[in-house]
N, C-alpha and C. Protein backbone atom coordinates (compact mmCIF):
# COMPACT_ATOMS: atom_id res chain seq x y z
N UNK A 1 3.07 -31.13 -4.35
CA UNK A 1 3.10 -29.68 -4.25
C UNK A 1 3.72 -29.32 -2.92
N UNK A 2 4.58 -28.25 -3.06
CA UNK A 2 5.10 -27.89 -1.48
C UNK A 2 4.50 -27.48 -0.74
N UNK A 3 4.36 -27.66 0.72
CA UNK A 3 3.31 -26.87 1.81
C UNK A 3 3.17 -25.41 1.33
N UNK A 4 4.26 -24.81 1.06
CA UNK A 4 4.29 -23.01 0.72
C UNK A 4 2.79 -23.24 -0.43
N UNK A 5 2.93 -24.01 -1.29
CA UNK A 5 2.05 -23.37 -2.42
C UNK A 5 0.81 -23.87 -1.99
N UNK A 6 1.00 -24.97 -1.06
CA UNK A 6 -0.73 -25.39 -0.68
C UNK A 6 -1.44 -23.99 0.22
N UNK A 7 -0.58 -23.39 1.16
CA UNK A 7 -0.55 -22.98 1.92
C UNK A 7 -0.94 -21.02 0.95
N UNK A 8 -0.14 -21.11 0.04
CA UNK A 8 -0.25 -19.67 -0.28
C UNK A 8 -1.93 -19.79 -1.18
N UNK A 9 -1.96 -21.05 -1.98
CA UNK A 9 -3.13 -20.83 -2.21
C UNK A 9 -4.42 -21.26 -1.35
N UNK A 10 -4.16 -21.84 -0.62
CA UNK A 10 -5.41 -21.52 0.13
C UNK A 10 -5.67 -20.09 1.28
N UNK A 11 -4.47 -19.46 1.44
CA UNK A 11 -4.65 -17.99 1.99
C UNK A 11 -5.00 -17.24 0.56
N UNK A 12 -5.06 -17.65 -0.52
CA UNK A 12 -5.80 -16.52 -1.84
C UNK A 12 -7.24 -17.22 -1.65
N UNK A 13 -7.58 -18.22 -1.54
CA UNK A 13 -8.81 -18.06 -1.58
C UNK A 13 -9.72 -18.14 -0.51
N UNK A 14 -8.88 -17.48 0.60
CA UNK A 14 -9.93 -17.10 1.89
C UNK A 14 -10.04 -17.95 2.87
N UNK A 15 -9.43 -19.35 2.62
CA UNK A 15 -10.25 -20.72 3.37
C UNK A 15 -10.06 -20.38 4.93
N UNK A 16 -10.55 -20.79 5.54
CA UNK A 16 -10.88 -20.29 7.45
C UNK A 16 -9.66 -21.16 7.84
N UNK A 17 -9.30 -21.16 9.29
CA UNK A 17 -7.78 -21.66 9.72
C UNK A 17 -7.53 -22.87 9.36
N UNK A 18 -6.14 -22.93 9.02
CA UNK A 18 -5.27 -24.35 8.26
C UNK A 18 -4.48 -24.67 9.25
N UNK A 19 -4.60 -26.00 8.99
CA UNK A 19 -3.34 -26.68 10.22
C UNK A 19 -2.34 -27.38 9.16
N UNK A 20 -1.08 -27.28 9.18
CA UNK A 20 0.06 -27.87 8.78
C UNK A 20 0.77 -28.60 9.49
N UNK A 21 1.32 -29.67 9.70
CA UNK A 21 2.00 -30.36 10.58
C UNK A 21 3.30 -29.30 11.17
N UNK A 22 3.55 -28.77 10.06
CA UNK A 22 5.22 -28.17 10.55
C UNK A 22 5.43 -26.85 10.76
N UNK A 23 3.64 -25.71 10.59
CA UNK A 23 3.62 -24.79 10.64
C UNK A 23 2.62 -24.54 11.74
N UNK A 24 2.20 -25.58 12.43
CA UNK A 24 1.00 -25.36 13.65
C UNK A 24 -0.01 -24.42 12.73
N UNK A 25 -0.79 -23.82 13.45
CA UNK A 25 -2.11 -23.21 13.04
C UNK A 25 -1.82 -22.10 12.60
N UNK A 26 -2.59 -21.65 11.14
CA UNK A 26 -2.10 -20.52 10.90
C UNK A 26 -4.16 -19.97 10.84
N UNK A 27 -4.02 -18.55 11.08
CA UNK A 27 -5.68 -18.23 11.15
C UNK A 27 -5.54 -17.01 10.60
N UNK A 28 -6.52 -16.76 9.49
CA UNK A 28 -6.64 -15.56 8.58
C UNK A 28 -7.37 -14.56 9.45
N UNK A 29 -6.94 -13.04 9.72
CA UNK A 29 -7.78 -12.29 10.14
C UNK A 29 -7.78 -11.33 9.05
N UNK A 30 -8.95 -10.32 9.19
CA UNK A 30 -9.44 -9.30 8.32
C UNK A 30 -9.08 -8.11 8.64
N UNK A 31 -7.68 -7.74 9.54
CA UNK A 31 -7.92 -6.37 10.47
C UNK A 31 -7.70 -5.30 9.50
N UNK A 32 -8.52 -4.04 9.82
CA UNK A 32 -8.28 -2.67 8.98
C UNK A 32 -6.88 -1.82 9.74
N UNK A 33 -6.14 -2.63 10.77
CA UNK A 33 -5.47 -1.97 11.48
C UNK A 33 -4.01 -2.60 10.70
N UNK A 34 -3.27 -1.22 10.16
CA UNK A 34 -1.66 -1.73 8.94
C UNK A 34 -0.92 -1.88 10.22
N UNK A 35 -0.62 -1.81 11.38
CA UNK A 35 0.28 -2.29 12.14
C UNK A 35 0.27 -3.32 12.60
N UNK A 36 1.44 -3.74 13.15
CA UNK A 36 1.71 -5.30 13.69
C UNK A 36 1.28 -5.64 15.06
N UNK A 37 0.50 -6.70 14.75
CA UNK A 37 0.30 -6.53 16.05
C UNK A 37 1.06 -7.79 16.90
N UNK A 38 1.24 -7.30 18.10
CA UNK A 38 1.88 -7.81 19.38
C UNK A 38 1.73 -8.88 20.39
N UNK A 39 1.65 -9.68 20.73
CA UNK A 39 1.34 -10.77 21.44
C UNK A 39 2.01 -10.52 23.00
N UNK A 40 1.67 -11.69 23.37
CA UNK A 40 2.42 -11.82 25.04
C UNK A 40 2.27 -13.55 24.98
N UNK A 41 3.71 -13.87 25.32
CA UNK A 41 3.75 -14.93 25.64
C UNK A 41 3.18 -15.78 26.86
N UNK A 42 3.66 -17.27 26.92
CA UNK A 42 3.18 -17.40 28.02
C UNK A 42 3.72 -16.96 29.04
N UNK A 43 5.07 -16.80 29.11
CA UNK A 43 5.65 -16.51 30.58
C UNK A 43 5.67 -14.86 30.69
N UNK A 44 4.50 -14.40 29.75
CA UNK A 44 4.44 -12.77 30.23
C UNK A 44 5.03 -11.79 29.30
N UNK A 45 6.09 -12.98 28.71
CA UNK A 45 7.04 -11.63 27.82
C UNK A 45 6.68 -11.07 26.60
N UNK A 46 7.00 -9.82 25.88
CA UNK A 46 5.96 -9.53 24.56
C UNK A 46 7.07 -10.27 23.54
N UNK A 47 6.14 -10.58 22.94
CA UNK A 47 6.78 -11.72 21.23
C UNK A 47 6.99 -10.99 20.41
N UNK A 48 7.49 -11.23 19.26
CA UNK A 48 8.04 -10.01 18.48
C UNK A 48 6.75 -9.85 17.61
N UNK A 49 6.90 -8.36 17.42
CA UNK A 49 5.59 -8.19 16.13
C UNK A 49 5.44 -8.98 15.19
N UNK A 50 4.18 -9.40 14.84
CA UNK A 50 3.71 -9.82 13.38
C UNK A 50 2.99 -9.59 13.00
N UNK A 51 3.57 -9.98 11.21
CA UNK A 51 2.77 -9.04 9.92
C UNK A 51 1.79 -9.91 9.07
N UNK A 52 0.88 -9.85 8.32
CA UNK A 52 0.72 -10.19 7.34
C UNK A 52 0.94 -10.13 6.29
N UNK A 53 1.25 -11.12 4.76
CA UNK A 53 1.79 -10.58 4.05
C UNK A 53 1.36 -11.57 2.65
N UNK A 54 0.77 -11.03 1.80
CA UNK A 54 0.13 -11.88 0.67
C UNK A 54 1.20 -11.67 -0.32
N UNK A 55 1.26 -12.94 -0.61
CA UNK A 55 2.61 -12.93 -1.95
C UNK A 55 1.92 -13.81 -2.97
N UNK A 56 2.23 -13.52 -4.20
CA UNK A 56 2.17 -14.46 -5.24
C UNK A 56 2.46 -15.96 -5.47
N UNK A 57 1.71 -16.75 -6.05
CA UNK A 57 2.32 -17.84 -5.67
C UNK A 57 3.03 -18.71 -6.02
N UNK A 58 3.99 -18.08 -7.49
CA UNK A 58 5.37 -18.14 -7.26
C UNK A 58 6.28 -17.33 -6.70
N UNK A 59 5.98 -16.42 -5.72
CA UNK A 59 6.75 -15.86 -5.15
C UNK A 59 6.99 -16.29 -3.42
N UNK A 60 5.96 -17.28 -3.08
CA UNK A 60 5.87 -18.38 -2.13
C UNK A 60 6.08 -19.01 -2.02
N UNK A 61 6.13 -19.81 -3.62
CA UNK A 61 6.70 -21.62 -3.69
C UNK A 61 8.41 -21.20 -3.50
N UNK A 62 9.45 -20.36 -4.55
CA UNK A 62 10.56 -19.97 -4.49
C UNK A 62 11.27 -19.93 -3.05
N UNK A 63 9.58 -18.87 -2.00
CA UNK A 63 10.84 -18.91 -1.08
C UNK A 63 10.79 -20.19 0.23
N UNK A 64 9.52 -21.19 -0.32
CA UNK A 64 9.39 -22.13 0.48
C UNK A 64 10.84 -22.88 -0.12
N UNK A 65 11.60 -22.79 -1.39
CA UNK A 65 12.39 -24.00 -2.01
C UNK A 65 13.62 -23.30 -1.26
N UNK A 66 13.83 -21.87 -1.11
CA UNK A 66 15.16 -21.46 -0.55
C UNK A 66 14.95 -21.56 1.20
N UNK A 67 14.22 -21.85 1.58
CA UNK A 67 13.92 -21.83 2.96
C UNK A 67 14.58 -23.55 3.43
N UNK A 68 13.59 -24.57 2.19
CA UNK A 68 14.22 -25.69 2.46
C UNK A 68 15.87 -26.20 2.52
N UNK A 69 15.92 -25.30 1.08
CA UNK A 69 17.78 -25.16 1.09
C UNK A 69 18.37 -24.74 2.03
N UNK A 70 17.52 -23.88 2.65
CA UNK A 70 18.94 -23.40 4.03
C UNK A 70 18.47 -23.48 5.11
N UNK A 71 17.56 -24.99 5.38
CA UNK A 71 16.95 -25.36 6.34
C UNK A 71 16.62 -24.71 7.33
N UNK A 72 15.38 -23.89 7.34
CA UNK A 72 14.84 -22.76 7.72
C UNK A 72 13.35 -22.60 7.36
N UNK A 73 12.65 -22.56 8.36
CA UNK A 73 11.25 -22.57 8.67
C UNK A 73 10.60 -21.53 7.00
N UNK A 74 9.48 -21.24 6.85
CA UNK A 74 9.58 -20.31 5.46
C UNK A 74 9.80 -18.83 6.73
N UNK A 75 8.81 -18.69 7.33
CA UNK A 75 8.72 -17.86 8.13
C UNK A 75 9.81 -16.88 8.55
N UNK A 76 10.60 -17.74 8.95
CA UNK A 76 12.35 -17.32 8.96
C UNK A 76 13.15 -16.99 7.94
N UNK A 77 12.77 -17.46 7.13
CA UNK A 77 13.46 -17.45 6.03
C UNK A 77 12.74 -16.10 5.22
N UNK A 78 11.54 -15.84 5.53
CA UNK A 78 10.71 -14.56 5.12
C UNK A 78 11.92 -13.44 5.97
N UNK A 79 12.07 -13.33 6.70
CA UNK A 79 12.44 -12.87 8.07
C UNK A 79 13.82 -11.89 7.84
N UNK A 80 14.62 -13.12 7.18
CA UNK A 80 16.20 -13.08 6.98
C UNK A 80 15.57 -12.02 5.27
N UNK A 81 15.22 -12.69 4.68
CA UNK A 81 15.54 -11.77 3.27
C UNK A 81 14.46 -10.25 3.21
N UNK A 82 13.58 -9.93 4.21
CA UNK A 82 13.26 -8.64 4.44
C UNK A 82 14.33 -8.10 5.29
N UNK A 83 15.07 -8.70 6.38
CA UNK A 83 16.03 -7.56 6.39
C UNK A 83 17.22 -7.47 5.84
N UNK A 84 17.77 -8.42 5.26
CA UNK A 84 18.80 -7.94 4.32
C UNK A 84 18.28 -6.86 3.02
N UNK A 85 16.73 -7.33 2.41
CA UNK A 85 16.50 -6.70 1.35
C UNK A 85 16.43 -4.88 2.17
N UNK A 86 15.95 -4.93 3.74
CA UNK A 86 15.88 -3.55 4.10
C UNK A 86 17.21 -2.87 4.25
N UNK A 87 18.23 -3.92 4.69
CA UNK A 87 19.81 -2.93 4.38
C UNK A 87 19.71 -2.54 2.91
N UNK A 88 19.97 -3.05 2.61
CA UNK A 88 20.70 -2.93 1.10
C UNK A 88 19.25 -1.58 0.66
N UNK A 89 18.31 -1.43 0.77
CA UNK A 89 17.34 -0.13 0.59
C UNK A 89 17.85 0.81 1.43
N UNK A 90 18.12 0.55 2.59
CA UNK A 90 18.83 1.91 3.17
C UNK A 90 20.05 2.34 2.82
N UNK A 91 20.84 1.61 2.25
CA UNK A 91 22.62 1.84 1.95
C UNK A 91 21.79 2.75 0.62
N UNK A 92 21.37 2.07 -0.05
CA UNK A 92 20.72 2.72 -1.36
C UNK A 92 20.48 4.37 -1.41
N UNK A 93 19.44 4.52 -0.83
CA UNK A 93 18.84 5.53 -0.15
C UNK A 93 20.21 6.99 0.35
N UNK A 94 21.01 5.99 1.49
CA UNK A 94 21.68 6.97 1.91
C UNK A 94 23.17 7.59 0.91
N UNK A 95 23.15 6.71 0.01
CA UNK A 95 23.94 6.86 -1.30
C UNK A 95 23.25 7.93 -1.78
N UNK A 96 21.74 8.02 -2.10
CA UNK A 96 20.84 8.70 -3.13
C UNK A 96 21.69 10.23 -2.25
N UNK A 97 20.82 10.27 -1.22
CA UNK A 97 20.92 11.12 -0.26
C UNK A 97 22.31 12.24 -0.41
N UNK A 98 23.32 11.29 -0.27
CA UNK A 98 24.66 12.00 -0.05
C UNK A 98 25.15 12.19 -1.60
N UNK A 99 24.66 11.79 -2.73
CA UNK A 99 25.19 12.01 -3.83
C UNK A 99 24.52 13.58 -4.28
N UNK A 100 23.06 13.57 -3.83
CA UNK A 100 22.09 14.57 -3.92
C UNK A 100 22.50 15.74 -3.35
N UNK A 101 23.39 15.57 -1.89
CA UNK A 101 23.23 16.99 -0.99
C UNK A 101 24.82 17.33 -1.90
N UNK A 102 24.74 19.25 -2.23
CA UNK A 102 25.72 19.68 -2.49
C UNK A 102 27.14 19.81 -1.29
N UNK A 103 28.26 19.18 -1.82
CA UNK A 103 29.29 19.50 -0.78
C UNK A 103 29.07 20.96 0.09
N UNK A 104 30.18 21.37 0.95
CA UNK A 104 29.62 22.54 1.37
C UNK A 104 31.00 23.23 0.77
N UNK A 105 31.97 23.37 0.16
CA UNK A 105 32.79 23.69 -1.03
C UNK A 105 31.78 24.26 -2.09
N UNK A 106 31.46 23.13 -2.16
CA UNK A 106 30.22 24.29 -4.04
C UNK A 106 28.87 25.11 -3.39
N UNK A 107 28.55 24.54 -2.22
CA UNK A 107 27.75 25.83 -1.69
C UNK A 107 28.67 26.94 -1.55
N UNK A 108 29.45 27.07 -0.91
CA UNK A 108 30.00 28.26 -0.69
C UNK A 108 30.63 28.89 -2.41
N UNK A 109 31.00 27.91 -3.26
CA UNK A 109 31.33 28.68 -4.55
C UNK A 109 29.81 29.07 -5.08
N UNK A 110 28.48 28.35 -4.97
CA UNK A 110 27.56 29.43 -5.66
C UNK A 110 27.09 30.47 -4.93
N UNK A 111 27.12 30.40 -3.29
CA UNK A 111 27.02 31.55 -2.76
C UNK A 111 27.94 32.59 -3.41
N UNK A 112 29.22 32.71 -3.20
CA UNK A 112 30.03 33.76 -4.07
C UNK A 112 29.32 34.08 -5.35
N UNK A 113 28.83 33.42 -6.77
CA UNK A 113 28.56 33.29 -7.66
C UNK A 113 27.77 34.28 -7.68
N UNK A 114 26.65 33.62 -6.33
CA UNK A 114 25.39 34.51 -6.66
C UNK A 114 25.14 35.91 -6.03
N UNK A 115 26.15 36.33 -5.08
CA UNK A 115 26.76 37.63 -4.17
C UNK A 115 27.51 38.39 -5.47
N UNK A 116 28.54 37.98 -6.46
CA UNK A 116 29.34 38.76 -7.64
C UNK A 116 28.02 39.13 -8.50
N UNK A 117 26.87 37.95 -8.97
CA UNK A 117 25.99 38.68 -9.75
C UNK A 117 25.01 39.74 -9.33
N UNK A 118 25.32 40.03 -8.29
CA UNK A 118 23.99 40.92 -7.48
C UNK A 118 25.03 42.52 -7.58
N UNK A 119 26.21 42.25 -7.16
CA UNK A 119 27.19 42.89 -6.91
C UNK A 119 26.77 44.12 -8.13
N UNK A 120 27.26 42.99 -9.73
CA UNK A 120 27.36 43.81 -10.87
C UNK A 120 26.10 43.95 -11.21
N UNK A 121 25.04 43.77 -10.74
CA UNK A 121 23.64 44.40 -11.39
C UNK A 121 23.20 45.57 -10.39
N UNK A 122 23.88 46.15 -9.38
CA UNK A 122 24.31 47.16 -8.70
C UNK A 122 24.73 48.12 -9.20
N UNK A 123 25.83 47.92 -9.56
CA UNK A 123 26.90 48.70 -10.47
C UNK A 123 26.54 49.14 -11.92
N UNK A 124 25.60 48.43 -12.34
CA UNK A 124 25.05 48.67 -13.80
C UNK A 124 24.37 49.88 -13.62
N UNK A 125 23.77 50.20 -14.44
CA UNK A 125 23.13 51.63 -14.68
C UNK A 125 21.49 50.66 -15.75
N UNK A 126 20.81 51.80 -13.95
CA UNK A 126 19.20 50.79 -14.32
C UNK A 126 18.63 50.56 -15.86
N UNK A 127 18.40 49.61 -16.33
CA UNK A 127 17.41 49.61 -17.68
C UNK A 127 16.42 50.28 -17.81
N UNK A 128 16.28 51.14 -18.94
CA UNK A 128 14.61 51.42 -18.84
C UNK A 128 14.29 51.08 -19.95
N UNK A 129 12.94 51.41 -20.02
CA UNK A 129 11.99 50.88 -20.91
C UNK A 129 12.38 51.47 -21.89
N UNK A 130 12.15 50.91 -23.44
CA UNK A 130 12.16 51.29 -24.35
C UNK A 130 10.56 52.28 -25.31
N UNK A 131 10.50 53.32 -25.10
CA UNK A 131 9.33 53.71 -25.87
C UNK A 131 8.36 53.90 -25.29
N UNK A 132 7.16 54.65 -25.34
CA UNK A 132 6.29 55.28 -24.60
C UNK A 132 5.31 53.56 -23.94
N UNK A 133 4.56 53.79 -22.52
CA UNK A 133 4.09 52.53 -22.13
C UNK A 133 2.27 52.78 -23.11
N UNK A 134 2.25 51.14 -23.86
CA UNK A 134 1.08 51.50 -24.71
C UNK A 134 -0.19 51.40 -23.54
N UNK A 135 -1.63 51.82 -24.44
CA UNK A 135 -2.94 51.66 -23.69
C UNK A 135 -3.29 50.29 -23.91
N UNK A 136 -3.89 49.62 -22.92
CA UNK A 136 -4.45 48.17 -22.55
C UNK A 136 -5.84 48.64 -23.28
N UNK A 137 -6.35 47.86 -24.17
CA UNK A 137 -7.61 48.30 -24.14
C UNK A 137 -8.42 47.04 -23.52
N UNK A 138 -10.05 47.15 -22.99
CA UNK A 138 -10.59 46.29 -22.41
C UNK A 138 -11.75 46.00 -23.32
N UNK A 139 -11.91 44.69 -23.83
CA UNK A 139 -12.98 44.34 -24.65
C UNK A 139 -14.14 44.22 -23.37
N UNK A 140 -15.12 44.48 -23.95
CA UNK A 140 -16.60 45.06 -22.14
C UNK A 140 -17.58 43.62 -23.27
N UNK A 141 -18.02 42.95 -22.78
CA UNK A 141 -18.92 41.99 -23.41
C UNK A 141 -20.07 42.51 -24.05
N UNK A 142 -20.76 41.91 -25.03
CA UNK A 142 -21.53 42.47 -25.59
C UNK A 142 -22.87 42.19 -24.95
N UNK A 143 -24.15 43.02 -24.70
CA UNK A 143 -25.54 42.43 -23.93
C UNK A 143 -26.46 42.38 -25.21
């Protein structure tokens, strides 16, 4: 079995810190806090944020087998395909975005549009009602 799947299933079933030869210590915490949290190295400097992240566990073994293929820690290899998968969501997005907002050409043609229809309901000669206004009657509950 590959370290990824030993490794993903024993983070499903809770087990207290695992040592891997090639992954040093990994230690489960419980925090209620969704941000990443931050470290400090030894020589002082801050380390980059880290996340937690529970995946399925074929969705662990896969990326332990593409990690091996492109000889790359899983970790890293987690690393590389969240941010490519985050470009390609933002190109997405800003496609949605710009397909969504009206040019400013057809704003200005429904502004006109909607300035000519105001124009001629001006110019019309007001509607009125047809026929005397009837009585509402009010049903009063019975005691």
């Amino acid at each position: 079995m590959p370290l990824c799947g030993a490794l993903c299933r024993s983070v499903a079933l809770g087990s207290a810190p695992l040592f891997a030869p090639s992954l040093g210590s990994l230690s489960l915490s419980h925090s209620a806090d969704p941000v990443a949290t931050r470290q400090n190295s030894t020589s002082g400097r801050p380390k980059s944020p880290r996340i937690q992240v529970v995946l399925p566990e074929d969705v662990c073994e896969r990326l332990g087998a593409v990690a091996e293929a492109e000889a790359r820690t899983v970790s890293n290899m987690a690393r590389v395909l969240i941010q490519q998968g985050l470009e390609v969501y933002e190109q997405q997005q800003a496609a949605l975005r710009a397909a969504a907002a009206p040019s400013p050409a057809a704003r200005a043609q429904d502004t006109d549009n909607f300035r000519q229809a105001l124009e001629q309901q001006e110019q019309a000669e007001p509607k009125r009602l047809r026929g005397a206004p009837r009585r509402l009657r009010l049903n009063r509950p019975r005691a």
